[in-house]
N, C-alpha and C. Protein backbone atom coordinates (compact mmCIF):
# COMPACT_ATOMS: atom_id res chain seq x y z
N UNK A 1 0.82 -1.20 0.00
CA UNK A 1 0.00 0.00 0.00
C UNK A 1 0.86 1.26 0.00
N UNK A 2 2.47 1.20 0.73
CA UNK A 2 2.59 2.58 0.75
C UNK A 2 3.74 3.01 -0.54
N UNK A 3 3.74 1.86 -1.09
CA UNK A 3 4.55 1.91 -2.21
C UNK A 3 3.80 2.21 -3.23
N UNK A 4 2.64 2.31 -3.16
CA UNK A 4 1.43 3.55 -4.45
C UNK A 4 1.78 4.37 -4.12
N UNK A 5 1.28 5.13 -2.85
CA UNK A 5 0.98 6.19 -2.31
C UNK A 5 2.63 6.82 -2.71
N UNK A 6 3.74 6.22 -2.41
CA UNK A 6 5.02 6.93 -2.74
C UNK A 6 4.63 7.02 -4.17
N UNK A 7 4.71 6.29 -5.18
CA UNK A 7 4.39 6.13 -6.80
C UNK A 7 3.83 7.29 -6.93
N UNK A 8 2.44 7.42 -6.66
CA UNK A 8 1.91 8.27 -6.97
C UNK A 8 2.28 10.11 -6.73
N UNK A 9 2.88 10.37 -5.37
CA UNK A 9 3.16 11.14 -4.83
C UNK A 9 4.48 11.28 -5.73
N UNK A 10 5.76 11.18 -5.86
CA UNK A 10 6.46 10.86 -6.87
C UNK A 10 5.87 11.40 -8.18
N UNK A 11 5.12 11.03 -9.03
CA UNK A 11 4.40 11.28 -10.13
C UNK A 11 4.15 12.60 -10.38
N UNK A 12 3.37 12.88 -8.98
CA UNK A 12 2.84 14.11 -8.89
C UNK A 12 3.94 15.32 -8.80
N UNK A 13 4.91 14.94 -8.02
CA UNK A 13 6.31 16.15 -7.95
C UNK A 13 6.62 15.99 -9.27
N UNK A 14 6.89 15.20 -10.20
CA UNK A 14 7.70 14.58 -11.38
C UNK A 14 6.54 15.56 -12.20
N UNK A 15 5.52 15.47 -12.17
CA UNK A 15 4.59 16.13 -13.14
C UNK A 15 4.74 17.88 -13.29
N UNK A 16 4.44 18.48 -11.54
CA UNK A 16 4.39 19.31 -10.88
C UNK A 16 5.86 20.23 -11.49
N UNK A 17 7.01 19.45 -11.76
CA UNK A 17 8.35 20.03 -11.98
C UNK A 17 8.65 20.18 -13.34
N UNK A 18 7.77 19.40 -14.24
CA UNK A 18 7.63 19.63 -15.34
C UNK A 18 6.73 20.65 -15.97
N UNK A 19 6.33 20.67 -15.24
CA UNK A 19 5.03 21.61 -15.68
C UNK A 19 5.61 23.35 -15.09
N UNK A 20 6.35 23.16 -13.99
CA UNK A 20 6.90 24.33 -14.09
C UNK A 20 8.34 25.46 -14.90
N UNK A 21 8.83 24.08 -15.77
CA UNK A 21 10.09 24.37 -16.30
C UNK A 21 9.31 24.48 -17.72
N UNK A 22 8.02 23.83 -18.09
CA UNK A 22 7.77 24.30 -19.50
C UNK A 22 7.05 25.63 -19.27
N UNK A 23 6.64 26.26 -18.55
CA UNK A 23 6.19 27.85 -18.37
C UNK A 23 7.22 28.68 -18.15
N UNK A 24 8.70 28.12 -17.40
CA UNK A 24 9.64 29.32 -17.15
C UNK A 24 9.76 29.35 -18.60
N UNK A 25 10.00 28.69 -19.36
CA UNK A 25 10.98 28.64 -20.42
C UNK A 25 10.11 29.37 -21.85
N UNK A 26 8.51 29.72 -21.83
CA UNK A 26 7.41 30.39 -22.56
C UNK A 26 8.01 31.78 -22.05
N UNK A 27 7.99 32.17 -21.01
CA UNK A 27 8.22 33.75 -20.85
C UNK A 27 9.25 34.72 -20.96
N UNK A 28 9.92 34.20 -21.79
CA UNK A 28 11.03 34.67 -22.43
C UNK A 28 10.87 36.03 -22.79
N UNK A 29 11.70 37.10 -22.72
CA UNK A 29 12.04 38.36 -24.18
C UNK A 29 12.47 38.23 -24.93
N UNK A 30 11.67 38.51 -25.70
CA UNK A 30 13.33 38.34 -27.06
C UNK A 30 14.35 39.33 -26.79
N UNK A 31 15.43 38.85 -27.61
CA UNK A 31 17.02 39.74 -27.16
C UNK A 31 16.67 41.04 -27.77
N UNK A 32 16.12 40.77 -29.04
CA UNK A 32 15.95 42.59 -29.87
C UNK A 32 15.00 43.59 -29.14
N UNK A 33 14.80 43.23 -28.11
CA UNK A 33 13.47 44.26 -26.93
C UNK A 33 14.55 45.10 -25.99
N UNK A 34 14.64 46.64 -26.26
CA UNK A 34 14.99 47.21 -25.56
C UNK A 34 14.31 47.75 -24.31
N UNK A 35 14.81 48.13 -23.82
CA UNK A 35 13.98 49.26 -22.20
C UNK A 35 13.95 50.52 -22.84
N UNK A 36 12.80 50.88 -22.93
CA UNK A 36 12.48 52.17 -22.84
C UNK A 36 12.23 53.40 -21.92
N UNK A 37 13.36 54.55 -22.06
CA UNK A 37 12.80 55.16 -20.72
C UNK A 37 12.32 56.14 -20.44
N UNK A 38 11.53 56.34 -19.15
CA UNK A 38 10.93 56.89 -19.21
C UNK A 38 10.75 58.13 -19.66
N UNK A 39 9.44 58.95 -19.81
CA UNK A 39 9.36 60.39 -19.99
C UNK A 39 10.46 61.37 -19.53
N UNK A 40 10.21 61.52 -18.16
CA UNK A 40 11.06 62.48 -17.16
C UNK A 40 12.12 61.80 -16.70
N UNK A 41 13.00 60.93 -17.76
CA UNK A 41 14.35 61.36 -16.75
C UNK A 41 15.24 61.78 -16.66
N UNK A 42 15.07 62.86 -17.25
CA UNK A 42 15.90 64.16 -17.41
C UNK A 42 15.77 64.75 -16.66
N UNK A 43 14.46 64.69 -16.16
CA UNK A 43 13.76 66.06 -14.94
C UNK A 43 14.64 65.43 -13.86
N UNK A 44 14.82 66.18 -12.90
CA UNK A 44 15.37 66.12 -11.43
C UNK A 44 14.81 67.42 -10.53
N UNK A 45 13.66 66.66 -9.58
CA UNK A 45 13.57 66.91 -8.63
C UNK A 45 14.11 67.61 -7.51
């Protein structure tokens, strides 16, 4: 019995870790995206 419950639990991290390395890897920038800045920062306060 507790050798499912590991299986399964197992599975679930194994799934869980996959599922989070295929979303880091979607949110990418592309390299040609600069920062744009702002309006005022020239102004000084």
């Amino acid at each position: 019995m507790w050798i499912i419950v590991l299986i399964v639990a197992f599975l679930f991290v194994l799934g869980a870790a996959l599922l989070l390395l295929r979303s880091a890897n979607t949110g990418k920038i592309p390299e040609n995206v600069q920062a744009q800045p702002y309006q005022n920062d020239e102004e000084e306060d």
